[in-house]
C-alpha atoms as a PDB file:
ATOM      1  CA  UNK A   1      92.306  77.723 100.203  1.00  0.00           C
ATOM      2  CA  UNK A   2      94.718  76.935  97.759  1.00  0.00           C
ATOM      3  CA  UNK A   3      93.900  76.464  93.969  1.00  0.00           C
ATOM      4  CA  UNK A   4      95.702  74.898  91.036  1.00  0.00           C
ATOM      5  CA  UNK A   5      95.417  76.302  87.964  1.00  0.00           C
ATOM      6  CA  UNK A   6      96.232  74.588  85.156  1.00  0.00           C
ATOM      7  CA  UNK A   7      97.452  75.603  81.779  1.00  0.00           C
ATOM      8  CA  UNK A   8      97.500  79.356  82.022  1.00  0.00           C
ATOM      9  CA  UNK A   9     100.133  79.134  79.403  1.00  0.00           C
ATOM     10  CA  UNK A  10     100.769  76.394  76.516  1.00  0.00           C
ATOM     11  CA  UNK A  11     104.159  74.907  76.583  1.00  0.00           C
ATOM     12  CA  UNK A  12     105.282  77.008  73.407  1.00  0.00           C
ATOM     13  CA  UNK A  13     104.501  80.145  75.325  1.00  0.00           C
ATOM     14  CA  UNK A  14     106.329  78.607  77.906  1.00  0.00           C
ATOM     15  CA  UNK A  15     109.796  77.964  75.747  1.00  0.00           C
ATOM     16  CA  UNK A  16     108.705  81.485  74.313  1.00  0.00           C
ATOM     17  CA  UNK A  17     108.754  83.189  77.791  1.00  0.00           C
ATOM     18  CA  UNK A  18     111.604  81.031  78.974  1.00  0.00           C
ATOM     19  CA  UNK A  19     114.140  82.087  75.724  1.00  0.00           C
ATOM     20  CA  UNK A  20     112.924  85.780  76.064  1.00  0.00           C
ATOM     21  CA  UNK A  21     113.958  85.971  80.074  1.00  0.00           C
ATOM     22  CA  UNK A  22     116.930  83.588  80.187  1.00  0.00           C
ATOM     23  CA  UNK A  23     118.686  86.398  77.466  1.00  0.00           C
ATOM     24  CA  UNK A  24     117.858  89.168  79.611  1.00  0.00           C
ATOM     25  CA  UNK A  25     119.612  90.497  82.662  1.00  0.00           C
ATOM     26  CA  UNK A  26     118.706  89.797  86.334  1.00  0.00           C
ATOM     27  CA  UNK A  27     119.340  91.859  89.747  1.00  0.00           C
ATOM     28  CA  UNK A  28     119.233  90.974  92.986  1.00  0.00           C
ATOM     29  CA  UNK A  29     115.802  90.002  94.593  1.00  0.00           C
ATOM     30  CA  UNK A  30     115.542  92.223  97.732  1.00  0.00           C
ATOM     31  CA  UNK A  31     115.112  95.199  96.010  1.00  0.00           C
ATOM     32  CA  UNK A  32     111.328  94.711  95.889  1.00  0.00           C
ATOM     33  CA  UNK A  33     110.929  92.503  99.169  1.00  0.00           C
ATOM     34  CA  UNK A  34     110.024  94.467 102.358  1.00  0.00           C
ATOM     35  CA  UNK A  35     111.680  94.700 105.520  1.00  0.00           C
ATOM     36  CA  UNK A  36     110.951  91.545 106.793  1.00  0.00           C
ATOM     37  CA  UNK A  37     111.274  89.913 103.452  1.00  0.00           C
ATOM     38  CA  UNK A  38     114.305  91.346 102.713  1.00  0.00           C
ATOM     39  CA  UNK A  39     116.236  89.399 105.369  1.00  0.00           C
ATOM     40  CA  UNK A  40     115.449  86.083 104.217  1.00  0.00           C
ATOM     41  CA  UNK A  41     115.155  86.836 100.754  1.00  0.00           C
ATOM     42  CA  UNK A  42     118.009  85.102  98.311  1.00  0.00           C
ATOM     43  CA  UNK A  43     117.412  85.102  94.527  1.00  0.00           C
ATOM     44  CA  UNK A  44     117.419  87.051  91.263  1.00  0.00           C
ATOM     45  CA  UNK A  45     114.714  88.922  89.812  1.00  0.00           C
ATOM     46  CA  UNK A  46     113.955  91.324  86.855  1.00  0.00           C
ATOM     47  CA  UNK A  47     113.749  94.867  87.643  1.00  0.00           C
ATOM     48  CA  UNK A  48     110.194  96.018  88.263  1.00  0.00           C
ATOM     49  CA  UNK A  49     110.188  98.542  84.953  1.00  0.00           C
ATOM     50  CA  UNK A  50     111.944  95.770  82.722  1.00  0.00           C
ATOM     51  CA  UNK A  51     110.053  96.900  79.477  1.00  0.00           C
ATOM     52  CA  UNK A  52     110.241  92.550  79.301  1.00  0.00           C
ATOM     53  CA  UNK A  53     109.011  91.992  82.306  1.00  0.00           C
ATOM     54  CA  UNK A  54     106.379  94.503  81.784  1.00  0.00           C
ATOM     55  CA  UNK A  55     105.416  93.034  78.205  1.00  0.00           C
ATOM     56  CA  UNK A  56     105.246  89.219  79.358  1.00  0.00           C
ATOM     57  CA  UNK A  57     103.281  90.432  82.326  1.00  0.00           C
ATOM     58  CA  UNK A  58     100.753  91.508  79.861  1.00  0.00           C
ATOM     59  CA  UNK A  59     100.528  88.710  78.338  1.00  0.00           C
ATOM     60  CA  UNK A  60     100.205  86.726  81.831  1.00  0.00           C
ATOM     61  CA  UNK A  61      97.466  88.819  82.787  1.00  0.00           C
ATOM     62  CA  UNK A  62      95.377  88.592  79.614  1.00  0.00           C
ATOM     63  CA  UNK A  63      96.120  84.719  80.488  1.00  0.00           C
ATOM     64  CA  UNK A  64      94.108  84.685  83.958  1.00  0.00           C
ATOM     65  CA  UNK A  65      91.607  86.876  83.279  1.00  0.00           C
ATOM     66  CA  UNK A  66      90.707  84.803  80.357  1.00  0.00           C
ATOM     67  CA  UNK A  67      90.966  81.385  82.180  1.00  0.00           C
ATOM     68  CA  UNK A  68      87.601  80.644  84.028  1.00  0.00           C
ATOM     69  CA  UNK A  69      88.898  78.412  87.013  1.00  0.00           C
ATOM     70  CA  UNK A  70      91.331  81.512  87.925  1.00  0.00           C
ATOM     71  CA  UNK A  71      87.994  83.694  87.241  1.00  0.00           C
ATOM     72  CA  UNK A  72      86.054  81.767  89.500  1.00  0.00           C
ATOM     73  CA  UNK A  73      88.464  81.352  92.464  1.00  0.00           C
ATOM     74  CA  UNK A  74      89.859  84.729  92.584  1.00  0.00           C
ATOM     75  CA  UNK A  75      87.182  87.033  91.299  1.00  0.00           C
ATOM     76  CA  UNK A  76      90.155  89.601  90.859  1.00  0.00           C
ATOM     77  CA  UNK A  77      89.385  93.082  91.163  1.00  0.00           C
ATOM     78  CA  UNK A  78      93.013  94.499  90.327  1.00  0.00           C
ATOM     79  CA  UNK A  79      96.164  92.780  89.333  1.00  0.00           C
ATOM     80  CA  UNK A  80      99.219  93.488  90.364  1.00  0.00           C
ATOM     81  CA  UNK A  81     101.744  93.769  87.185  1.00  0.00           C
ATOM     82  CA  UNK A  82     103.467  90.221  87.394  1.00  0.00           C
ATOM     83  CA  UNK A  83     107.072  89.696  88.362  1.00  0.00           C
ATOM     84  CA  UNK A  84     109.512  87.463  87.612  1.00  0.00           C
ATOM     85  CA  UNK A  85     112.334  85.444  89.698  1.00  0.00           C
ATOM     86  CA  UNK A  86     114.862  82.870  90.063  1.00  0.00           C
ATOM     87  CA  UNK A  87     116.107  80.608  92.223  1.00  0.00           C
ATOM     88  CA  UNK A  88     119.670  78.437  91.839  1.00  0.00           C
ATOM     89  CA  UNK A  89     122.956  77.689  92.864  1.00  0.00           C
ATOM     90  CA  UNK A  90     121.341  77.390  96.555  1.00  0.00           C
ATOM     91  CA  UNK A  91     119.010  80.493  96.713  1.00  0.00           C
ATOM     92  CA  UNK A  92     115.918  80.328  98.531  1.00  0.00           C
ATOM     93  CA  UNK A  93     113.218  82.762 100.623  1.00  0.00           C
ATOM     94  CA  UNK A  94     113.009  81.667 103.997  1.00  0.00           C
ATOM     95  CA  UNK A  95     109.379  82.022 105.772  1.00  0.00           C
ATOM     96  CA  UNK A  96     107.666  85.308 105.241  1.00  0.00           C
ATOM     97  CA  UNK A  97     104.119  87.015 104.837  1.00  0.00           C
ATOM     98  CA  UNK A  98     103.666  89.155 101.463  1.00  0.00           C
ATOM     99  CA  UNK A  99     102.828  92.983 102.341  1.00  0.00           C
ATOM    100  CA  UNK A 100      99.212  93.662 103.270  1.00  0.00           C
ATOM    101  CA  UNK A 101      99.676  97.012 100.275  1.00  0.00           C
ATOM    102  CA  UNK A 102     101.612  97.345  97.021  1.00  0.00           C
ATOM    103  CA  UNK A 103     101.850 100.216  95.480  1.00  0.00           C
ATOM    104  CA  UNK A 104     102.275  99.944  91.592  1.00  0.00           C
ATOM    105  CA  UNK A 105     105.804 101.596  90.485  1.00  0.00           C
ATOM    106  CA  UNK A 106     105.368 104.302  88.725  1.00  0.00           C
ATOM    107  CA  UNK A 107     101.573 105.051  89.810  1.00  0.00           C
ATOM    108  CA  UNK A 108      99.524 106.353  92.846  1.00  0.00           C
ATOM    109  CA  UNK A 109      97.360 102.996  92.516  1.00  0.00           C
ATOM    110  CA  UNK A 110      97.524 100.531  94.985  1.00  0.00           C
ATOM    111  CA  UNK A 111      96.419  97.051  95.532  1.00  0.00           C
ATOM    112  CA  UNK A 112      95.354  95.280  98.734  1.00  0.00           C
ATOM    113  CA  UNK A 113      97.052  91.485  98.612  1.00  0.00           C
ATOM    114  CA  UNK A 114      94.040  89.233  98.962  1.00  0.00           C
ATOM    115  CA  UNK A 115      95.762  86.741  97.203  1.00  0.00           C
ATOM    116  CA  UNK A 116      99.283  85.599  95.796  1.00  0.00           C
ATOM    117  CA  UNK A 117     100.272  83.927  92.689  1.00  0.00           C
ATOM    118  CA  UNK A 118     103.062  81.771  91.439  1.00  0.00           C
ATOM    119  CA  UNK A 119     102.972  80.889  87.770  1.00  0.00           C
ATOM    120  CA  UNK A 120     105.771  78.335  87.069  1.00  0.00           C
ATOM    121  CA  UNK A 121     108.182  78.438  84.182  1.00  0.00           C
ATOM    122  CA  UNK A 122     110.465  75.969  85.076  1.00  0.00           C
ATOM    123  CA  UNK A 123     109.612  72.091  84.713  1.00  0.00           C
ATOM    124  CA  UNK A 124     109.814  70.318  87.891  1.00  0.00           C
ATOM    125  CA  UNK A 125     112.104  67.642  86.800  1.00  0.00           C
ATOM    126  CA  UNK A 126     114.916  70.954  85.504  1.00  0.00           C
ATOM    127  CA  UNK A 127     116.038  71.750  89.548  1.00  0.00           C
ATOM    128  CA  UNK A 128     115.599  70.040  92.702  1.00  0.00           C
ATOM    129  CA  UNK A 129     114.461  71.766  95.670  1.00  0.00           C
ATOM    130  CA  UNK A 130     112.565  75.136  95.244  1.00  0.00           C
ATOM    131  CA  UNK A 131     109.667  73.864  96.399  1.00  0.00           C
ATOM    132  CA  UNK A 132     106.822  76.466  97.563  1.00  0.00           C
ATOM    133  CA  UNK A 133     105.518  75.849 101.190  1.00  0.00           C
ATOM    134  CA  UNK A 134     102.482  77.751 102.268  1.00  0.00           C
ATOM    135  CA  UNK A 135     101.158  77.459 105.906  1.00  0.00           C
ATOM    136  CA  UNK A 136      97.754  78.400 106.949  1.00  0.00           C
ATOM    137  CA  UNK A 137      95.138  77.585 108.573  1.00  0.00           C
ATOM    138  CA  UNK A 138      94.319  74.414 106.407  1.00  0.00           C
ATOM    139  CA  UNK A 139      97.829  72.634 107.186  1.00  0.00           C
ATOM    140  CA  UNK A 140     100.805  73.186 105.354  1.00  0.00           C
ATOM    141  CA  UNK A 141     101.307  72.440 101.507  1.00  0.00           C
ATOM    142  CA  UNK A 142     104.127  71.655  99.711  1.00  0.00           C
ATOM    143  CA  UNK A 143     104.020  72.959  95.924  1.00  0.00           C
ATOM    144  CA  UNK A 144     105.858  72.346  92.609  1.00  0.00           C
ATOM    145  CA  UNK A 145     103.880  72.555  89.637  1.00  0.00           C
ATOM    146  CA  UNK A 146     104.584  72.023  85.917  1.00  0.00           C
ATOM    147  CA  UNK A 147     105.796  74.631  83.618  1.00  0.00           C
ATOM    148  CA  UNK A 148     102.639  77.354  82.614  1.00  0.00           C
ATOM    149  CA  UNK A 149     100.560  75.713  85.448  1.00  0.00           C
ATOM    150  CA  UNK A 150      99.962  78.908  88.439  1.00  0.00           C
ATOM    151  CA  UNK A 151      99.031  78.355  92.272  1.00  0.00           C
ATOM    152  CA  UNK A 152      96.625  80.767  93.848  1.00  0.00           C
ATOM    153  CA  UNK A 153      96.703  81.128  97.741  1.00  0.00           C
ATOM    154  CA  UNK A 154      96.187  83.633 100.274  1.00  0.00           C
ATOM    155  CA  UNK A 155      98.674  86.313 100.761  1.00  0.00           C
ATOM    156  CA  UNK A 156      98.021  86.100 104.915  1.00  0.00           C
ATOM    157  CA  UNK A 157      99.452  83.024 104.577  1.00  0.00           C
ATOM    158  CA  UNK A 158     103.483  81.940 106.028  1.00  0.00           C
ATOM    159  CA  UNK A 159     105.072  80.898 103.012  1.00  0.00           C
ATOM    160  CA  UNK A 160     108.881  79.850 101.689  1.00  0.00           C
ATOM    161  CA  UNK A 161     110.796  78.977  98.468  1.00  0.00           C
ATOM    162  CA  UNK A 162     113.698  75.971  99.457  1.00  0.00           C
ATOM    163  CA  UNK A 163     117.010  76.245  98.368  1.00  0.00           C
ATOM    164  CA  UNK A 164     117.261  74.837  94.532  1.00  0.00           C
ATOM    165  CA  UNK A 165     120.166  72.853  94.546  1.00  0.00           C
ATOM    166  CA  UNK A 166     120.440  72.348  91.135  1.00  0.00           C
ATOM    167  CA  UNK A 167     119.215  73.648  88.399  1.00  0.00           C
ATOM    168  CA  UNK A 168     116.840  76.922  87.986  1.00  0.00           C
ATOM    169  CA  UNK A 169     113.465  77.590  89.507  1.00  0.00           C
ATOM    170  CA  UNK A 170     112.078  80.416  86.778  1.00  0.00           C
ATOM    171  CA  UNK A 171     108.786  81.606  88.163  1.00  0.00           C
ATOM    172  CA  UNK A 172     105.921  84.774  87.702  1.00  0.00           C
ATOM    173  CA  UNK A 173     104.439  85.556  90.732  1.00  0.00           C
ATOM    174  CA  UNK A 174     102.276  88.666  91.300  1.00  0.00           C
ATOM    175  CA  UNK A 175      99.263  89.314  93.479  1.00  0.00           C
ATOM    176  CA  UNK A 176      95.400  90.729  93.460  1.00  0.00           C
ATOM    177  CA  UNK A 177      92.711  92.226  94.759  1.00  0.00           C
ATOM    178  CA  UNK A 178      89.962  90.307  95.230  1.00  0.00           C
ATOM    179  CA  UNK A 179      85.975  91.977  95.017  1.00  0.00           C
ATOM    180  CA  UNK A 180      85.624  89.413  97.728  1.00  0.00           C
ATOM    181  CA  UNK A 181      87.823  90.583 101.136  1.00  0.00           C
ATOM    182  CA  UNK A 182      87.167  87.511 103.100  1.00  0.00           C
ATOM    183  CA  UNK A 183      88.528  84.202 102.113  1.00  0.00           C
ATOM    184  CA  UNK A 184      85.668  82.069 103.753  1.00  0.00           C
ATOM    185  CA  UNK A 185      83.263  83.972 101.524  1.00  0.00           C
ATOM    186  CA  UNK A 186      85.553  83.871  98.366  1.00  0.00           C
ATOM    187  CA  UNK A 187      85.640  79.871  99.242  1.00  0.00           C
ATOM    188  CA  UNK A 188      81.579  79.381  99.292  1.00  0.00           C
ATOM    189  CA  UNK A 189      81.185  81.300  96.361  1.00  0.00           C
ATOM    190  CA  UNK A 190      83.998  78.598  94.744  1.00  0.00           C
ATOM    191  CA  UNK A 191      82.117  75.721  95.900  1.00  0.00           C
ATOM    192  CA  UNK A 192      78.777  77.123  94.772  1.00  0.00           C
ATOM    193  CA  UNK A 193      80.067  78.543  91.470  1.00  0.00           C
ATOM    194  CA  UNK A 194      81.945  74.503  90.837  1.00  0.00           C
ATOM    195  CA  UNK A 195      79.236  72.878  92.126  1.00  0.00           C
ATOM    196  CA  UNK A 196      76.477  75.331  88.826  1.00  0.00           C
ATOM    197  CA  UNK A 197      79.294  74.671  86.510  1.00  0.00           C
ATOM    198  CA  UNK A 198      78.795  70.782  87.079  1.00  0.00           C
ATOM    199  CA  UNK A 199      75.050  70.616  87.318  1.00  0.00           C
ATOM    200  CA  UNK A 200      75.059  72.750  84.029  1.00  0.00           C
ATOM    201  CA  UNK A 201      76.823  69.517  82.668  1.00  0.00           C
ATOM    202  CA  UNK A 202      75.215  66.773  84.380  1.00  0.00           C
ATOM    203  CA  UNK A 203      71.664  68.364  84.417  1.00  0.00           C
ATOM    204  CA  UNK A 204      71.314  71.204  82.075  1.00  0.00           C
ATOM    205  CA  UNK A 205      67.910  72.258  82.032  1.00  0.00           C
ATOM    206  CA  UNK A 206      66.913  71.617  85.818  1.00  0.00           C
ATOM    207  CA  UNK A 207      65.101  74.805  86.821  1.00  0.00           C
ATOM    208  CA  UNK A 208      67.819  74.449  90.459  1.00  0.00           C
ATOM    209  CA  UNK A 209      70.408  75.929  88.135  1.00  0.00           C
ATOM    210  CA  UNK A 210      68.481  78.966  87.738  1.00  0.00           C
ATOM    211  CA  UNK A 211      67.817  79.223  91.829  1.00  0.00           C
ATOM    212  CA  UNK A 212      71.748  78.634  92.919  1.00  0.00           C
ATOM    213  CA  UNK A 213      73.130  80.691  89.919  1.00  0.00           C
ATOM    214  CA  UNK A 214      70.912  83.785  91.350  1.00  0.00           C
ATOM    215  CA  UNK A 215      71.905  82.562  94.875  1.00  0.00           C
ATOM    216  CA  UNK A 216      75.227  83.065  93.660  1.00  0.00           C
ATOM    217  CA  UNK A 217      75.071  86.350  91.844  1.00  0.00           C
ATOM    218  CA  UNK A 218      73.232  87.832  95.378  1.00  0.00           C
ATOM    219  CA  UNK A 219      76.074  86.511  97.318  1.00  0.00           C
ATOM    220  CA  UNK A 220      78.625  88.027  95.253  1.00  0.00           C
ATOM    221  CA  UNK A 221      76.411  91.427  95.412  1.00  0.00           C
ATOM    222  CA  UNK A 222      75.994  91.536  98.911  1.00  0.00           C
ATOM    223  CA  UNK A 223      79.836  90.486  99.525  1.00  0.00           C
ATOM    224  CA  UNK A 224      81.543  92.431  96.990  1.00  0.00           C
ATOM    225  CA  UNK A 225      83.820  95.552  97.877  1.00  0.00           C
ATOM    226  CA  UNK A 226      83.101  97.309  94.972  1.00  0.00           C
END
């Protein structure tokens, strides 16, 4: 399942985040990508301790875990701190699947990758190419979203970056732990949790939103990891 989400950040936060990272220096990308990543891996990226990177991936994180559609689709558990990269003069990341663990530098904490995340900082009409393509078993999907909008999708799935071409593809992207391990049961608890959200619009009131919201809440109970 993969999930739009729109407006994590405003456009001003955007020009904000964009002014802050193009002054500050890049290194190459492979130095966090894993064996098999590292081979097909071609772009720049801050260093994992950037006390910049760190600070705007603060500020990214307060962003999801504030915005209800990421809320509802991820149900995060833990957040890996986001990470930033870019993508020009021709650089890409050829097809790959993100590591099943991730430590967090500088800690003994580790994450499982239930899902991945690519918040966008670059408008699409600023570079051509850099498009994200994730493969699974729903088909393959070709992504390119405006500037502060993010793309959530499962980190067991065969993804790329194309080459940009022109221009710069600036980008977050990070990964969580979900309290919900399986995807199929992460995507009926979507469905069920969109489907309350509208009847509390359309029918507020109805005593059915009481029965499916504790339908819900079970679900979650019985499903969760932790």
């Amino acid at each position: 399942m993969l999930i739009e989400v729109p407006d994590v950040l405003s456009k001003e936060e955007v020009k904000e985040f964009r002014r802050i990272l193009d002054q500050t220096e890049w290194v190459d990308g492979k130095a966090t990508a894993g064996h098999q990543g590292a081979r097909v891996k071609n772009n720049m990226q801050l260093p994992e301790s950037h006390p910049v990177g760190r600070a705007l991936g603060d500020r990214i994180v307060q962003a999801v875990e504030s915005h209800p559609l990421f809320v509802s689709a991820a149900l995060p558990l833990k957040i890996y701190p986001p990470l930033f990269n870019r993508y020009e003069g021709g650089q890409s990341f050829g097809d790959h699947i993100d590591g099943s663990i991730r430590r967090i530098a500088g800690t003994k904490e580790y994450v499982r990758t239930d899902l991945s995340v690519t918040l966008f900082l670059s408008e699409p009409d600023e570079y051509d190419g850099g498009e994200l393509i994730v493969r699974d078993t729903y088909g393959t999907k070709e992504v390119k979203l405006p500037a502060g909008h993010l793309i959530l999708y499962p980190s067991t799935s065969l993804h790329q970056v194309t080459p940009v071409t022109r221009g710069a593809r600036v980008s977050s992207f990070f990964w969580l732990q979900s309290f919900i391990r399986q995807g199929d049961q992460r995507s009926l608890l979507f469905d069920l949790d969109v489907a309350i959200q509208q009847l509390n619009e359309t029918a507020a009131g109805n005593p059915s939103i009481v029965t499916l919201t504790g339908v819900y809440h079970n679900l979650l109970r019985t499903w969760s990891d932790s």
